[in-house]
PDB file of N, CA and C in Angstrom:
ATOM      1  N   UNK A   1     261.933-137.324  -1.548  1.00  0.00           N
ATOM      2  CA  UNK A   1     261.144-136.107  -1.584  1.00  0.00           C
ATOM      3  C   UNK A   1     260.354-135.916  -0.295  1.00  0.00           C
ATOM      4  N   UNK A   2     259.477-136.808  -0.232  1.00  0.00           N
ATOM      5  CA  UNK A   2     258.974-136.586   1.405  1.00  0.00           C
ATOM      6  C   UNK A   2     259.384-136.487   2.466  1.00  0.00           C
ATOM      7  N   UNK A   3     261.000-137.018   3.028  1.00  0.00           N
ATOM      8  CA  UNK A   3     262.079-137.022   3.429  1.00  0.00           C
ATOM      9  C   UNK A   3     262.503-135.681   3.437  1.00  0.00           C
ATOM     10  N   UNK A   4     262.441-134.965   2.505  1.00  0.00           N
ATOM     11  CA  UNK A   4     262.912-133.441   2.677  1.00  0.00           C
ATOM     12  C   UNK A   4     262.170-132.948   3.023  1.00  0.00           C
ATOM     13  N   UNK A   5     260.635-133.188   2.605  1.00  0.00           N
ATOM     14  CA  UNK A   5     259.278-132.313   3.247  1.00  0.00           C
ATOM     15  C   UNK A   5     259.283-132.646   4.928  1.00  0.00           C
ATOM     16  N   UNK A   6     259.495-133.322   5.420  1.00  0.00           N
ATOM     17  CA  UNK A   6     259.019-133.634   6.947  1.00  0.00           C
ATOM     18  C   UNK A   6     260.741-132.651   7.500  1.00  0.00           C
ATOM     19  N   UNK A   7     261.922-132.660   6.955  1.00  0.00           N
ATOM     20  CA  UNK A   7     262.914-132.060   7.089  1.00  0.00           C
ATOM     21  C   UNK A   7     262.281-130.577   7.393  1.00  0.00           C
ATOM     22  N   UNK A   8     261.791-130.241   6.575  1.00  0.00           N
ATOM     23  CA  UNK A   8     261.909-128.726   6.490  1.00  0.00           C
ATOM     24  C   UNK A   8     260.380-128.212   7.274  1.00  0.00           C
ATOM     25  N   UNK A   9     259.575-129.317   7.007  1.00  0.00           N
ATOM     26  CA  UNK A   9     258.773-129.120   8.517  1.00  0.00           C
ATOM     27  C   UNK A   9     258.785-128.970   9.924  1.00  0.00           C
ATOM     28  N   UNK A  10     260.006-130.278   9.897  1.00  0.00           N
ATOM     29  CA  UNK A  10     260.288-129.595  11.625  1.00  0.00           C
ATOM     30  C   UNK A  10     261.314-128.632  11.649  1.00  0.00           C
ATOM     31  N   UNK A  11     261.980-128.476  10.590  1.00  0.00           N
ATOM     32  CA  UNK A  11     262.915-127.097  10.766  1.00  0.00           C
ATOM     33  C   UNK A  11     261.975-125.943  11.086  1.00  0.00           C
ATOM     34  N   UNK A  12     261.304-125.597  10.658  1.00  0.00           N
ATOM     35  CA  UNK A  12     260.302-124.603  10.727  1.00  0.00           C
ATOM     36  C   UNK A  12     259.287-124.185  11.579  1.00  0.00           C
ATOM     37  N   UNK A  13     259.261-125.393  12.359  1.00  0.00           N
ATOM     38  CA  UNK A  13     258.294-125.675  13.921  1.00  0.00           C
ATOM     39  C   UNK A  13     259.077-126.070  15.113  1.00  0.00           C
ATOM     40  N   UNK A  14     260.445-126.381  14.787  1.00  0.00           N
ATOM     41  CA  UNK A  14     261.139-126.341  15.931  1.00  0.00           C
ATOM     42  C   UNK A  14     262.088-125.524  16.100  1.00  0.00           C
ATOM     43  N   UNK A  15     262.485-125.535  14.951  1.00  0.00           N
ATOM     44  CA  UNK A  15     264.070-125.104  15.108  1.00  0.00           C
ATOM     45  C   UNK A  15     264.116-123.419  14.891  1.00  0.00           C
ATOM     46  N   UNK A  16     263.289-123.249  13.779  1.00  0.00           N
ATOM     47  CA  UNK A  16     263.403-121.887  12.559  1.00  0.00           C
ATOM     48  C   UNK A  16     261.879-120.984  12.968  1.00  0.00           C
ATOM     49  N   UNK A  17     261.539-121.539  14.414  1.00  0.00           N
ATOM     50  CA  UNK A  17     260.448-120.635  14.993  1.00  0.00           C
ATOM     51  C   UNK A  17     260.879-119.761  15.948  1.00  0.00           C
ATOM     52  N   UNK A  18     260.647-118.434  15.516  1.00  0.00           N
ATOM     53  CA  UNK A  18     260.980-117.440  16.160  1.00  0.00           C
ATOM     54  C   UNK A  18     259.904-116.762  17.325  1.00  0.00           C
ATOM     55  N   UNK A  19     258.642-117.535  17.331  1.00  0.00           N
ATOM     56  CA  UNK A  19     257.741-116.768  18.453  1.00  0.00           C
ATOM     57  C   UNK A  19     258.182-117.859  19.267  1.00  0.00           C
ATOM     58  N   UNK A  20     258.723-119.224  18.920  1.00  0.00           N
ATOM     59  CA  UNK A  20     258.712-120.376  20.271  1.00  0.00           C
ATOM     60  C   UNK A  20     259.980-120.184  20.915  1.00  0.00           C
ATOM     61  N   UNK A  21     260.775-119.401  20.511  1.00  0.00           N
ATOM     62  CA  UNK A  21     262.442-119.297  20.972  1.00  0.00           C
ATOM     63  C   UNK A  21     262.190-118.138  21.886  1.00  0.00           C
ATOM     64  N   UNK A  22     261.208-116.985  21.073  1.00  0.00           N
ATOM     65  CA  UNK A  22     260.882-115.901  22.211  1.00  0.00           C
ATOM     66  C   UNK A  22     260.277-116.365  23.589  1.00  0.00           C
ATOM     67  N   UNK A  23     259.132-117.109  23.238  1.00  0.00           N
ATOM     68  CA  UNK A  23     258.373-117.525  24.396  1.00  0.00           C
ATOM     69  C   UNK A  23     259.579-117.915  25.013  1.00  0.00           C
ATOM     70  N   UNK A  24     260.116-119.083  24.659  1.00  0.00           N
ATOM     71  CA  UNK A  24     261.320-119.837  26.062  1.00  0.00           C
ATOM     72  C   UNK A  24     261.960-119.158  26.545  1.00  0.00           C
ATOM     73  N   UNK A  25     262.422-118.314  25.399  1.00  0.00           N
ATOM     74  CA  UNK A  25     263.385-117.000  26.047  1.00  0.00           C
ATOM     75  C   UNK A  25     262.658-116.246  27.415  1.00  0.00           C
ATOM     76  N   UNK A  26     261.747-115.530  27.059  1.00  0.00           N
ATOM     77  CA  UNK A  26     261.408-115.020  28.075  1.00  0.00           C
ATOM     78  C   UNK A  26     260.321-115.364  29.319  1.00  0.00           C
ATOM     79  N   UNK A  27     260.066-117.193  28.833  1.00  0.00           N
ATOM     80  CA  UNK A  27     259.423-117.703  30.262  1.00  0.00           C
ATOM     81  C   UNK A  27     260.048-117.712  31.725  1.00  0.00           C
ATOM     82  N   UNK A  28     261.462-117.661  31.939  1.00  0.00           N
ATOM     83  CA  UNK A  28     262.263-117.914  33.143  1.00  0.00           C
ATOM     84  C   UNK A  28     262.199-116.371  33.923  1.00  0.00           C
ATOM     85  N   UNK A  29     261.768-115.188  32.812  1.00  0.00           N
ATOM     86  CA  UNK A  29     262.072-113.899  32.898  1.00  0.00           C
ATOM     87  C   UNK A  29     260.308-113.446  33.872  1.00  0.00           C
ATOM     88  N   UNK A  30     259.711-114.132  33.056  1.00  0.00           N
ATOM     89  CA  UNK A  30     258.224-113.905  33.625  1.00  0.00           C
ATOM     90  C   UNK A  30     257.496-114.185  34.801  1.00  0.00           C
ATOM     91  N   UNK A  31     257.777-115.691  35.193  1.00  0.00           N
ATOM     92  CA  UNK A  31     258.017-116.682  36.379  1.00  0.00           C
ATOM     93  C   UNK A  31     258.769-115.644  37.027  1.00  0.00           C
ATOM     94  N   UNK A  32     260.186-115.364  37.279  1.00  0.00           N
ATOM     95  CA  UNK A  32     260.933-114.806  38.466  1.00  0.00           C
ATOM     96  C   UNK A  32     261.068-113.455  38.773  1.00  0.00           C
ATOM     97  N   UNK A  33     260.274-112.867  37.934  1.00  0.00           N
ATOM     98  CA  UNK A  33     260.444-110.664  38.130  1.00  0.00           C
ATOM     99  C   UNK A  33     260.046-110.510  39.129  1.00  0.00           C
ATOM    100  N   UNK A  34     259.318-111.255  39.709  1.00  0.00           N
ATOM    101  CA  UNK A  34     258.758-110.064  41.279  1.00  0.00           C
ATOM    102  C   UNK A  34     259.624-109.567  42.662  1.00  0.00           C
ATOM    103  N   UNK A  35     260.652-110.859  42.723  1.00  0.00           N
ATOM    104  CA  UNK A  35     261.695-110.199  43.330  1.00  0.00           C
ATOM    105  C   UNK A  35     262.908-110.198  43.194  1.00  0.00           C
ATOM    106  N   UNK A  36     263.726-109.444  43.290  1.00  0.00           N
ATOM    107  CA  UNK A  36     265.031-109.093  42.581  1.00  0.00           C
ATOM    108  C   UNK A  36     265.918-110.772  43.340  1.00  0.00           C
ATOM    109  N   UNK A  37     265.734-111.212  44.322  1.00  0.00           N
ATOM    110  CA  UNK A  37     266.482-111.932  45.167  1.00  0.00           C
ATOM    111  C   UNK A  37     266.261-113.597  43.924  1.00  0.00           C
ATOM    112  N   UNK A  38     265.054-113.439  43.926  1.00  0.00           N
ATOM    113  CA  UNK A  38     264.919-114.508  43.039  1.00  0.00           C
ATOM    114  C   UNK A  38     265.060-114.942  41.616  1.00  0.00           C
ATOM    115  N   UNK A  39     265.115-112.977  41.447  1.00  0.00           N
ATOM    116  CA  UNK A  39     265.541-113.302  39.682  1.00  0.00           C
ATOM    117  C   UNK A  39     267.341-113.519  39.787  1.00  0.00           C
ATOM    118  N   UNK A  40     267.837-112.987  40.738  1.00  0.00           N
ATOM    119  CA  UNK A  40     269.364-113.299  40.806  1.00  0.00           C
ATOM    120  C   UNK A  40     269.603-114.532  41.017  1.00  0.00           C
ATOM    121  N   UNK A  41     268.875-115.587  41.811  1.00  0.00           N
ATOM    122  CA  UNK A  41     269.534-116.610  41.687  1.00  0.00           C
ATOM    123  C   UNK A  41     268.849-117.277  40.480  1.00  0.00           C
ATOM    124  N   UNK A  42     268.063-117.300  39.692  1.00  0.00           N
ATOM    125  CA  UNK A  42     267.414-117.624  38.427  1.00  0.00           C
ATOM    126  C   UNK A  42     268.469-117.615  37.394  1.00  0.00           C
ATOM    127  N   UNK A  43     269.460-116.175  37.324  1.00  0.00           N
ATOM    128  CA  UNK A  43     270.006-115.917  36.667  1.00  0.00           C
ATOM    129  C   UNK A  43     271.414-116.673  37.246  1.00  0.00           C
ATOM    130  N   UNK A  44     271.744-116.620  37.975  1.00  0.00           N
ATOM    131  CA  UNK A  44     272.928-117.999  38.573  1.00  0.00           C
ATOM    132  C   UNK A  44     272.465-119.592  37.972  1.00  0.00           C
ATOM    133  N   UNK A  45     271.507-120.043  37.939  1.00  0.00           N
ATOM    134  CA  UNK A  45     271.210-120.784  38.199  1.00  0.00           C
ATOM    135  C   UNK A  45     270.925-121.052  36.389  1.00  0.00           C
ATOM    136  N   UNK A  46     270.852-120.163  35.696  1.00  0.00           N
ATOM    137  CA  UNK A  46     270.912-120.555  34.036  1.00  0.00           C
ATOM    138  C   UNK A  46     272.712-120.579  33.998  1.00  0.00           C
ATOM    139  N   UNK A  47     273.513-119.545  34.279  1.00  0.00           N
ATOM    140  CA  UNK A  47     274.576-119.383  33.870  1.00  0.00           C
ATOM    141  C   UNK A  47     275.244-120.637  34.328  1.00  0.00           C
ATOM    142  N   UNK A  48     275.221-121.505  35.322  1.00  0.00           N
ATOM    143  CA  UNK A  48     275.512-123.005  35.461  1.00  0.00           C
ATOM    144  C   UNK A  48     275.285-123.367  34.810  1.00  0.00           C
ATOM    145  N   UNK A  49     273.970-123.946  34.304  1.00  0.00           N
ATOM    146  CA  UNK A  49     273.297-124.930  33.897  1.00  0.00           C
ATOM    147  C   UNK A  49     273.871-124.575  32.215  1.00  0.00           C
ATOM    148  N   UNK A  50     274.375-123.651  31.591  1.00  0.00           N
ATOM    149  CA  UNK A  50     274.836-123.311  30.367  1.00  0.00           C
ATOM    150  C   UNK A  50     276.186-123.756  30.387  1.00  0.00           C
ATOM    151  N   UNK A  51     277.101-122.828  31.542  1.00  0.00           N
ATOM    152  CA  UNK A  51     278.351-123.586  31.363  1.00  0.00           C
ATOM    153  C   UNK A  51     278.560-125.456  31.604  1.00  0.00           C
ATOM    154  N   UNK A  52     277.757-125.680  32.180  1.00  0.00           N
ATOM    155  CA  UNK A  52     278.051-127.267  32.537  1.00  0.00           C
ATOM    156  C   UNK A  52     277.981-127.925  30.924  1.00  0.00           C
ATOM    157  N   UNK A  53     276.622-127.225  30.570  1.00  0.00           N
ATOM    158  CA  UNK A  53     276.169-127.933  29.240  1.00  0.00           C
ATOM    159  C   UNK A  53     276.641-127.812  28.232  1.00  0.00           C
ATOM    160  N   UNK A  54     277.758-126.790  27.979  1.00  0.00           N
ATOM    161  CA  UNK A  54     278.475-126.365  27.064  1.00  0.00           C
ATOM    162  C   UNK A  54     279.878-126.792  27.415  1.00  0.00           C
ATOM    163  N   UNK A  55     280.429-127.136  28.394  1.00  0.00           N
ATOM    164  CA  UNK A  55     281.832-127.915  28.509  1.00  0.00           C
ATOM    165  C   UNK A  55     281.228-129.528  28.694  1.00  0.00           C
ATOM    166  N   UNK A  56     280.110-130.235  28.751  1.00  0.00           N
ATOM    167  CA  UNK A  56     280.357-131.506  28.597  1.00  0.00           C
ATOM    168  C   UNK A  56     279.886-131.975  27.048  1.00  0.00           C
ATOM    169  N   UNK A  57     278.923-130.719  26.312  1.00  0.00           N
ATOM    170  CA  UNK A  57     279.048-130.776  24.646  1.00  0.00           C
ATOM    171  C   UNK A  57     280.451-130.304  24.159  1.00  0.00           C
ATOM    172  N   UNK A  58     281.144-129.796  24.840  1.00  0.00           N
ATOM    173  CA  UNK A  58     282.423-129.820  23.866  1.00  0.00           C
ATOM    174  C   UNK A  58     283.328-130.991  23.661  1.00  0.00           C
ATOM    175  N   UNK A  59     283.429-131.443  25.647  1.00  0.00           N
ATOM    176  CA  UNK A  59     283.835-133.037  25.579  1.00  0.00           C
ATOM    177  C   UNK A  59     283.419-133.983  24.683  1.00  0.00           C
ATOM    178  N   UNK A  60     282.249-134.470  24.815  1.00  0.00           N
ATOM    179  CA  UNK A  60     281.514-134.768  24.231  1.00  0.00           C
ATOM    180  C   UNK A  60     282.165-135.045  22.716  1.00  0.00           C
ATOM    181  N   UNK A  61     282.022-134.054  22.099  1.00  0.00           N
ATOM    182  CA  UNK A  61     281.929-134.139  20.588  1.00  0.00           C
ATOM    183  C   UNK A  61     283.688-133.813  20.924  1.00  0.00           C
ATOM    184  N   UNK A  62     284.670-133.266  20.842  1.00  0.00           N
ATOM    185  CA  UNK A  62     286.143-133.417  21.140  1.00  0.00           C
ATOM    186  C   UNK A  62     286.787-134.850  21.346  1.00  0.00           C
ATOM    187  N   UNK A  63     286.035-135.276  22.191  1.00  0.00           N
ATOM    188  CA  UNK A  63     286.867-136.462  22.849  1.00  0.00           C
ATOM    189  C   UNK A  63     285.903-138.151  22.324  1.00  0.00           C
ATOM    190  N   UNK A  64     284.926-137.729  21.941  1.00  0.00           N
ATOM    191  CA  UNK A  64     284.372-139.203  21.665  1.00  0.00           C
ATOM    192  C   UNK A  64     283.365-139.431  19.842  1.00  0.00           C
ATOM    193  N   UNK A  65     282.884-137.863  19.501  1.00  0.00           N
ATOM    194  CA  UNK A  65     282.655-137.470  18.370  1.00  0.00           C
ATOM    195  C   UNK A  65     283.612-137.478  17.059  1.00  0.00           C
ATOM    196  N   UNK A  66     284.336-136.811  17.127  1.00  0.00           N
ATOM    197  CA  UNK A  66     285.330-136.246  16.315  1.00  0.00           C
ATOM    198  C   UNK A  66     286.272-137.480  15.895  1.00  0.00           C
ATOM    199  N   UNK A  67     287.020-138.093  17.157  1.00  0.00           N
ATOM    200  CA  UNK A  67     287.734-139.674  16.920  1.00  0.00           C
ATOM    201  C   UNK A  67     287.305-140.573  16.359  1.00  0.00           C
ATOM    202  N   UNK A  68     285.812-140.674  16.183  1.00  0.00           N
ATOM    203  CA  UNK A  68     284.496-141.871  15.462  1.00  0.00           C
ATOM    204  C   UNK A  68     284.676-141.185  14.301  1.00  0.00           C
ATOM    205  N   UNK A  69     284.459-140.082  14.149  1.00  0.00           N
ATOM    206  CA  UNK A  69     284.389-139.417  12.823  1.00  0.00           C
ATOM    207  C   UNK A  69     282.724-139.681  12.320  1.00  0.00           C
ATOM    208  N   UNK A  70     282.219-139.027  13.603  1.00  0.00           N
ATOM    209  CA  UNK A  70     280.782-139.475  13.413  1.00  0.00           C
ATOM    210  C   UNK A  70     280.254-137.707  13.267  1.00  0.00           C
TER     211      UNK A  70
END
């Protein structure tokens, strides 16, 4: 029972919070508006950092996840 309570606590403060996803969302946006030169490479510079992180989580769980059957 308490096990589910601390579950659904941090679901709700980390995961299932919608003002803390906004904030992150739009901290990179706030930091770099003043000049267009810098929000472009801001915006390069997420779209890497997403694709890298999203083809070595696919590896990842494809090639060393999935075979464990973990």
């Amino acid at each position: 029972m308490a096990s589910e309570l601390i579950k659904l606590g941090i679901a709700g403060i980390l995961i299932q919070n919608v003002i803390l996803t906004q904030f992150l969302g739009i901290c990179p946006f706030m930091g770099m508006s003043k000049k267009s030169q810098s929000a472009i490479g801001m915006g390069l510079a997420v779209i890497f950092v997403m694709a890298l992180s999203s083809t070595l989580t696919f590896l990842i769980n494809d090639l060393i996840l999935v075979p464990q059957n973990l």
